[in-house]
N, C-alpha and C. Protein backbone atom coordinates (compact mmCIF):
# COMPACT_ATOMS: atom_id res chain seq x y z
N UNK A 1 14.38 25.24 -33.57
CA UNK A 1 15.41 24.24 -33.53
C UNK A 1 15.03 23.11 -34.50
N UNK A 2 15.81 22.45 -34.99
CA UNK A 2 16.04 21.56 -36.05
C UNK A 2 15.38 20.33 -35.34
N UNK A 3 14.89 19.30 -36.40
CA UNK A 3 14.13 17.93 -35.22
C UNK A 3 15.73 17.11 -35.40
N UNK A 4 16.53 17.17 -35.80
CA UNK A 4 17.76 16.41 -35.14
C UNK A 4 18.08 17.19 -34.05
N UNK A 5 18.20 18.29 -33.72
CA UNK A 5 19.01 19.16 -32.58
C UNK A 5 18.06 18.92 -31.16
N UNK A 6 16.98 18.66 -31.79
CA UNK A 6 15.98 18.24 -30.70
C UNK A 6 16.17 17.18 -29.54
N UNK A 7 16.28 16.19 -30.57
CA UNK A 7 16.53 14.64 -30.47
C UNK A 7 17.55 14.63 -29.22
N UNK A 8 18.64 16.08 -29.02
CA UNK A 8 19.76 15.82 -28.57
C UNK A 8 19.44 16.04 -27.12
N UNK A 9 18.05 17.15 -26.60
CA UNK A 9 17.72 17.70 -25.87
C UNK A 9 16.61 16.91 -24.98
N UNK A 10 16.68 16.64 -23.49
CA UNK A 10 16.12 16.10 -23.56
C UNK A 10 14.86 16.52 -22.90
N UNK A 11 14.90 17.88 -22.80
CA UNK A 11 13.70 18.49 -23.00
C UNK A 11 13.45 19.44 -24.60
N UNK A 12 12.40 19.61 -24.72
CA UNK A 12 12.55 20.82 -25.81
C UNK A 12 11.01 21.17 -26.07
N UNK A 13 10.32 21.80 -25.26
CA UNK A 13 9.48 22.12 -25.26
C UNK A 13 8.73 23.21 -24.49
N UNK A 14 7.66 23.98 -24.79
CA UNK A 14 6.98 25.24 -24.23
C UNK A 14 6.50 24.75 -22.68
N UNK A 15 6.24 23.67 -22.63
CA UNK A 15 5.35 23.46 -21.63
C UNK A 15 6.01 23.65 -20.63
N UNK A 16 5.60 23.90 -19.18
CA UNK A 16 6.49 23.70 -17.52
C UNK A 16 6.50 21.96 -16.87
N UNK A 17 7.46 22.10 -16.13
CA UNK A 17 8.02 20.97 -15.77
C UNK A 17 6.34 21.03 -14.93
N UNK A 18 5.78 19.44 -14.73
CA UNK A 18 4.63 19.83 -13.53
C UNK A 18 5.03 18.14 -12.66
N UNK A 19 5.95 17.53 -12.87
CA UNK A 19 6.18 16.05 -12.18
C UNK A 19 7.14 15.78 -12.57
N UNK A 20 7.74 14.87 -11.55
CA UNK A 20 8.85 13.91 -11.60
C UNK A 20 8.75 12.69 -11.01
N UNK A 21 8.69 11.45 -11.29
CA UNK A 21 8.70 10.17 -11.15
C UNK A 21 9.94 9.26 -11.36
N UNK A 22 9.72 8.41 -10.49
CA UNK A 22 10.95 7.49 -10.15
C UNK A 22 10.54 5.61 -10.57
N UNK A 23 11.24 5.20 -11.78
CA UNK A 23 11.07 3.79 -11.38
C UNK A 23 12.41 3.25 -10.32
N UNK A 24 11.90 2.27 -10.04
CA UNK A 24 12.70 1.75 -9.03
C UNK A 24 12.19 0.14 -9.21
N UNK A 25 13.71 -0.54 -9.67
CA UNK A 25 13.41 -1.74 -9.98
C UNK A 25 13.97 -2.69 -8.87
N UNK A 26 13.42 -3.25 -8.60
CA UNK A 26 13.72 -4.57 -7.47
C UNK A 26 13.39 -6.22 -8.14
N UNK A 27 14.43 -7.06 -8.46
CA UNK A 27 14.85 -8.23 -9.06
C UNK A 27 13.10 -8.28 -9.98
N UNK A 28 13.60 -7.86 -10.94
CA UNK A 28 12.35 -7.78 -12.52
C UNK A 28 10.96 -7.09 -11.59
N UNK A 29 10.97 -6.37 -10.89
CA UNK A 29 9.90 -5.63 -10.69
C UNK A 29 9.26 -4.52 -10.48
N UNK A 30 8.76 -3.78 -10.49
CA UNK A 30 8.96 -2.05 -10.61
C UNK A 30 8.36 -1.94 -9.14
N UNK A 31 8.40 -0.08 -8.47
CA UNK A 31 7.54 -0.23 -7.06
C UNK A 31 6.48 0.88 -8.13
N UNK A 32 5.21 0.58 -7.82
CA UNK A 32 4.42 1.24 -7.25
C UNK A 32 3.64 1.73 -5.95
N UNK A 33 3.37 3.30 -6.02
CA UNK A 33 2.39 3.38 -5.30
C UNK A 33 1.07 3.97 -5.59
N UNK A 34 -0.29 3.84 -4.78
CA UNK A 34 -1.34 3.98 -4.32
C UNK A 34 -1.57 5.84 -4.65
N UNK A 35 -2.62 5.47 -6.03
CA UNK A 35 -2.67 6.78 -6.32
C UNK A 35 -3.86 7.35 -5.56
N UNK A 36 -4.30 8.77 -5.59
CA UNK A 36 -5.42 9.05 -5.00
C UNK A 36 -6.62 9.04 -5.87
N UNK A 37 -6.69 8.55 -6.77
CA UNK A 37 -7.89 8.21 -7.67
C UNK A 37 -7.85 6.60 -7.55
N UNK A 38 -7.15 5.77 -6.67
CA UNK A 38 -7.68 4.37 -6.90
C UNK A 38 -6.75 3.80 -7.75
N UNK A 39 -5.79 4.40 -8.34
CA UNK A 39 -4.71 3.52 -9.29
C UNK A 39 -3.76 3.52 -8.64
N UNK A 40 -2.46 3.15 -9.77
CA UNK A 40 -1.42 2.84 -8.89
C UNK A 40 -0.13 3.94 -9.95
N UNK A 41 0.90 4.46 -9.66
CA UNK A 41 2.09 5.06 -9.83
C UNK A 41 2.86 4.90 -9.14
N UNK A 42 4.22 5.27 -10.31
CA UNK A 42 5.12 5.53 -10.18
C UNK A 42 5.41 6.56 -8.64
N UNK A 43 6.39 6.29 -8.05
CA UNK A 43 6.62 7.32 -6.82
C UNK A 43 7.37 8.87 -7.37
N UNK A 44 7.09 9.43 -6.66
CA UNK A 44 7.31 10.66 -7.30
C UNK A 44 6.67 12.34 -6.62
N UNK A 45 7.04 12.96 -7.18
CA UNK A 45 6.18 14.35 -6.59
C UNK A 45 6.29 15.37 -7.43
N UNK A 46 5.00 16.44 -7.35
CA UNK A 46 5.22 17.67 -8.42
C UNK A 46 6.44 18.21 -8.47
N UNK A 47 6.62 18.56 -9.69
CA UNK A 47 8.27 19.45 -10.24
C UNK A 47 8.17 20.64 -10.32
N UNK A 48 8.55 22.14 -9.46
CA UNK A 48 8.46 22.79 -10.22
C UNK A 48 9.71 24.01 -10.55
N UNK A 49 9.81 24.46 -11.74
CA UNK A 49 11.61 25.48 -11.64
C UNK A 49 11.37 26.18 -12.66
N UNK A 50 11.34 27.15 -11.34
CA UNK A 50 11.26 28.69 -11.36
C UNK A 50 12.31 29.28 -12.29
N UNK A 51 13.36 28.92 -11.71
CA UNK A 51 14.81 29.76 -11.66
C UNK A 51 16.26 28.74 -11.43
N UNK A 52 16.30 27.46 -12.48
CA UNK A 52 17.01 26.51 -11.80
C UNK A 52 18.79 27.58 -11.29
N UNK A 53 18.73 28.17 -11.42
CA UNK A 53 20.15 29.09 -11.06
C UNK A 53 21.14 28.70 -11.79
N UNK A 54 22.60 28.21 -11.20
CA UNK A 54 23.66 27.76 -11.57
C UNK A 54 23.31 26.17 -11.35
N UNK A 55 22.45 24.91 -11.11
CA UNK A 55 21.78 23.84 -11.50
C UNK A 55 21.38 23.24 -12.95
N UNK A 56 21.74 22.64 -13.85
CA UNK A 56 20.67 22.25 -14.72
C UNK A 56 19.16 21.95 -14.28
N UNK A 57 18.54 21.94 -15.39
CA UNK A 57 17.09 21.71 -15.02
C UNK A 57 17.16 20.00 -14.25
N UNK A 58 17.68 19.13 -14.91
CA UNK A 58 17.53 17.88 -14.20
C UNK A 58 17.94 17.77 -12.89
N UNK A 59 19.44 18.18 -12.72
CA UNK A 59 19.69 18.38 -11.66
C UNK A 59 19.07 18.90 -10.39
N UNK A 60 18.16 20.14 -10.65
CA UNK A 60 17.15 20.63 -9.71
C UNK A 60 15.74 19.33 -9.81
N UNK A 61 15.49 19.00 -11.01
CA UNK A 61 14.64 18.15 -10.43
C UNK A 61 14.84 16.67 -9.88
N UNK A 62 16.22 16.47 -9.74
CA UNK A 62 16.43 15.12 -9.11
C UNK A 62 16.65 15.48 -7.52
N UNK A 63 17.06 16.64 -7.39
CA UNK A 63 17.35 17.41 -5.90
C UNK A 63 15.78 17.48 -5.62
N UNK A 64 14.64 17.85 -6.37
CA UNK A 64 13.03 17.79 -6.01
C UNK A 64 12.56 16.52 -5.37
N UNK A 65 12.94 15.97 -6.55
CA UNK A 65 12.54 14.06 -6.44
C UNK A 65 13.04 13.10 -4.95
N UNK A 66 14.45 13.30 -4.86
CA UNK A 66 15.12 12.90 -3.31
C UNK A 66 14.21 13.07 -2.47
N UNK A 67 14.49 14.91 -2.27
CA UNK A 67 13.78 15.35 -0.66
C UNK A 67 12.65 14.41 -0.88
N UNK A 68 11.50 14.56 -1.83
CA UNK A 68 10.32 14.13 -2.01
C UNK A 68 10.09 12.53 -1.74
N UNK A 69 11.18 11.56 -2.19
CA UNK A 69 10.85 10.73 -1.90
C UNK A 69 11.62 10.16 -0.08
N UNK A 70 12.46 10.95 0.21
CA UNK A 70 12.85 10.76 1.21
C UNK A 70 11.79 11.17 2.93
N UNK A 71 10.93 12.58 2.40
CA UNK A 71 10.38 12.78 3.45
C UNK A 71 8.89 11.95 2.86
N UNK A 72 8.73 11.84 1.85
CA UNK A 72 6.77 11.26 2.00
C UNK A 72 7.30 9.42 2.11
N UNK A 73 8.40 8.86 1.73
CA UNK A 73 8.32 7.37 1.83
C UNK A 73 9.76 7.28 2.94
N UNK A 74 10.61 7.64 2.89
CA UNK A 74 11.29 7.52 3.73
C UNK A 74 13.04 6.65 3.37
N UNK A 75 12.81 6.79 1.84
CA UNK A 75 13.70 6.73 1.06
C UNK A 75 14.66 7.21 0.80
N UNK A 76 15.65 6.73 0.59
CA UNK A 76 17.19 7.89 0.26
C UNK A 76 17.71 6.64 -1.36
N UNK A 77 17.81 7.69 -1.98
CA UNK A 77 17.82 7.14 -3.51
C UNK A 77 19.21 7.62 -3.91
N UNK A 78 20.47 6.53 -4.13
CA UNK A 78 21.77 7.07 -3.99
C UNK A 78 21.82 7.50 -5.16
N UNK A 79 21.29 7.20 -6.01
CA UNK A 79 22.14 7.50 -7.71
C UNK A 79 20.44 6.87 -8.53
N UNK A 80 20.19 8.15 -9.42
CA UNK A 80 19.05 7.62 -10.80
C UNK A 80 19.70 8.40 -11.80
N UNK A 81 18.89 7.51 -12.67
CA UNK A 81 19.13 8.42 -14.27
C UNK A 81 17.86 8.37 -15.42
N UNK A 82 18.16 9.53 -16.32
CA UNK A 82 17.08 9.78 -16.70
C UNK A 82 16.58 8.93 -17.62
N UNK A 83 15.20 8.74 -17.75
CA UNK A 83 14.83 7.47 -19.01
C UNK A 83 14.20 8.88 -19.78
N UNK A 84 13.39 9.34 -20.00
CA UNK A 84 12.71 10.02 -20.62
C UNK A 84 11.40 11.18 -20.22
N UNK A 85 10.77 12.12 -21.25
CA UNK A 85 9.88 13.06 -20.85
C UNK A 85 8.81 12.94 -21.66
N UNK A 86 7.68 12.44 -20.46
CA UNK A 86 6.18 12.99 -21.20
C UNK A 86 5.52 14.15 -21.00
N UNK A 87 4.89 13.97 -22.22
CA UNK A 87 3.60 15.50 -22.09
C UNK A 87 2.69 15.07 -22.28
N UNK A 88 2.08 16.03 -21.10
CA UNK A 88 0.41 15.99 -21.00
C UNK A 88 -0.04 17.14 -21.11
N UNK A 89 -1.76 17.20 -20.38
CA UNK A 89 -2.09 18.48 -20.60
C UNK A 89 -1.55 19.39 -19.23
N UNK A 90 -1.02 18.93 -18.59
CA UNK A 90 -0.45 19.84 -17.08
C UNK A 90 0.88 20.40 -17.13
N UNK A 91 1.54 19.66 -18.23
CA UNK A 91 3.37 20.01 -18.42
C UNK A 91 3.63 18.60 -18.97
N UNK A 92 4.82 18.94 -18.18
CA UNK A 92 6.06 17.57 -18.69
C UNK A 92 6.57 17.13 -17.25
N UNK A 93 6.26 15.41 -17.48
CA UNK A 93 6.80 14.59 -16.26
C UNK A 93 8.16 13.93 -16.84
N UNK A 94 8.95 14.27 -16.16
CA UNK A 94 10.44 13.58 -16.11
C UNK A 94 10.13 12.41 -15.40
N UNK A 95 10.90 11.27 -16.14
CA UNK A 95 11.28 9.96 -15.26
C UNK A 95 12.33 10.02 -15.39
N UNK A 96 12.91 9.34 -14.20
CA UNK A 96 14.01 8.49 -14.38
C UNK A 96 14.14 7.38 -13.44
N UNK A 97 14.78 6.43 -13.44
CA UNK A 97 15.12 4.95 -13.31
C UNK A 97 16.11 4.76 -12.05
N UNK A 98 16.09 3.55 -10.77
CA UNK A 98 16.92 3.63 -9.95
C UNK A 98 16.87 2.25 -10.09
N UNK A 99 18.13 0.96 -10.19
CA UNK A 99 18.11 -0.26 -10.01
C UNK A 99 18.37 -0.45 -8.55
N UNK A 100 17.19 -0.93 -7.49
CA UNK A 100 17.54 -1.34 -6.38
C UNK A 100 18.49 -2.85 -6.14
N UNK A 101 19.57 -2.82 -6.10
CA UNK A 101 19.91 -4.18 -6.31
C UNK A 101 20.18 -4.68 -4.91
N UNK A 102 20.54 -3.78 -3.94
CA UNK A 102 20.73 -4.38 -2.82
C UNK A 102 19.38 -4.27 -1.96
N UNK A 103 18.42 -3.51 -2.25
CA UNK A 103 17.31 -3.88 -1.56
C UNK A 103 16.85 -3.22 -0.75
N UNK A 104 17.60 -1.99 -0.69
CA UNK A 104 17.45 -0.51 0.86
C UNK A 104 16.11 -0.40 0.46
N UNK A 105 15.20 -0.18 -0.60
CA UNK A 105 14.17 0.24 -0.76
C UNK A 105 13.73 -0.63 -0.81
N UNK A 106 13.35 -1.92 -1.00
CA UNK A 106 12.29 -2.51 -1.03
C UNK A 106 12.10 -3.40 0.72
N UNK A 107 13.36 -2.90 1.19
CA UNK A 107 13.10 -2.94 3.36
C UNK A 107 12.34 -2.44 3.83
N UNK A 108 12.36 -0.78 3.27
CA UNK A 108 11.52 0.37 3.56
C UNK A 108 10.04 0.38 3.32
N UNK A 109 9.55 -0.20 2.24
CA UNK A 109 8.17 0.05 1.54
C UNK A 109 7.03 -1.06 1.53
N UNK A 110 6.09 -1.46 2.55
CA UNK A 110 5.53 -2.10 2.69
C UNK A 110 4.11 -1.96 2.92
N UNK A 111 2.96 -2.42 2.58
CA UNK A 111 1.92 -2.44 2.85
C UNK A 111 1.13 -1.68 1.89
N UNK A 112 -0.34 -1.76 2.43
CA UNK A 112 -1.42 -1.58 1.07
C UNK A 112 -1.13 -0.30 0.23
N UNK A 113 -0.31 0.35 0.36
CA UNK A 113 -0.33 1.65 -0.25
C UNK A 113 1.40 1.25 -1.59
N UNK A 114 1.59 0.45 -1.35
CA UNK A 114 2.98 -0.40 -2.15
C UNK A 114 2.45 -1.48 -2.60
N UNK A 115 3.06 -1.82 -4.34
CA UNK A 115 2.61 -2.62 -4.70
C UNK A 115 4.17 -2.80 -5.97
N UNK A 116 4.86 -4.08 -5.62
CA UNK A 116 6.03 -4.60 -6.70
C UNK A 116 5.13 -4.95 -8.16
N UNK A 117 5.34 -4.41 -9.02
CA UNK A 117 4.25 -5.09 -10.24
C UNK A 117 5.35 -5.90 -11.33
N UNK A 118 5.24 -6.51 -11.64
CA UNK A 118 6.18 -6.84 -13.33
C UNK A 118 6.04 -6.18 -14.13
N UNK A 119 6.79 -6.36 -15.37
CA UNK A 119 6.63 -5.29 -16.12
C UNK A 119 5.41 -5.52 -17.30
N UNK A 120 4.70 -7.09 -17.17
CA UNK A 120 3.68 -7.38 -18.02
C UNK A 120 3.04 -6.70 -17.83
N UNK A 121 2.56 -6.57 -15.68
CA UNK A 121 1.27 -5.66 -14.99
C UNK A 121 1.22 -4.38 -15.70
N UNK A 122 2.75 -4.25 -15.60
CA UNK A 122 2.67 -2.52 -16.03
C UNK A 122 2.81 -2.04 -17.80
N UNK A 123 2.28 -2.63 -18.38
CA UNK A 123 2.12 -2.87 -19.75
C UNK A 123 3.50 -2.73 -20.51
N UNK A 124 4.59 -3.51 -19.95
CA UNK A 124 6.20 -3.63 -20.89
C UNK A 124 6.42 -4.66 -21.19
C-alpha cells in the first residue's frame, strides 16, 4: 500500500492488536490508573481479534474496552473515539478518548489505585 493510502487507515500494519486504552478527561485532567510495575496508565485491557466477523476491527475493540472497563472499574463509557495507534514490541495499542463532562466517572473512581493527572504530569 501506498504511504498516502496508509495515512487513510488507521491501522496498517503486520503486528496483532495486544491493548486498548481509554483516556478519559475530567475538567483538564486525564484518569489514571495504578500499574502493576509501580506506574501509572491509562485504563484499559488486553485486545485481542481473532475473527472480528461482520464487526470492524475498532468496533470489536471498543465492545473489548466497555465490558473491560465496566467489570474491572465499574464504569459504563457511553460514547469514545479513536485518537490513535501505537507499536511496540507486543502489537498495537489502540487509544481512544472519552470527555467526561458530566462526571459519571470521576463519582465512580476513587482511591490509591486512581490518580486525575494534568496533562503537564502526563508529558502534553
Amino acid at each position: 500500500m501506498s504511504e498516502s493510502g496508509k495515512r487513510l487507515l488507521p491501522h496498517c500494519s503486520d503486528l496483532p492488536f495486544a491493548e486498548a486504552r481509554l483516556i478519559i478527561e475530567h475538567r483538564g485532567k486525564v484518569l489514571l490508573t495504578a500499574g502493576d510495575d509501580g506506574g501509572w496508565k491509562l485504563p484499559g485491557a488486553p485486545a485481542t481479534i481473532d475473527n472480528p466477523g461482520r464487526q470492524s476491527v475498532t468496533a470489536k475493540l471498543i465492545t473489548q474496552l466497555e465490558a473491560a472497563l465496566l467489570d474491572a472499574l465499574g464504569l459504563e463509557i457511553p460514547w469514545m473515539t479513536y485518537v490513535s495507534d501505537y507499536f511496540g514490541l507486543n502489537g498495537v495499542r489502540r487509544v481512544f478518548a472519552h470527555s467526561d463532562d458530566e462526571g459519571s466517572c470521576a463519582k465512580r473512581v476513587s482511591g490509591p489505585k486512581f490518580r486525575w493527572a494534568s496533562s503537564a504530569e502526563v508529558g502534553g
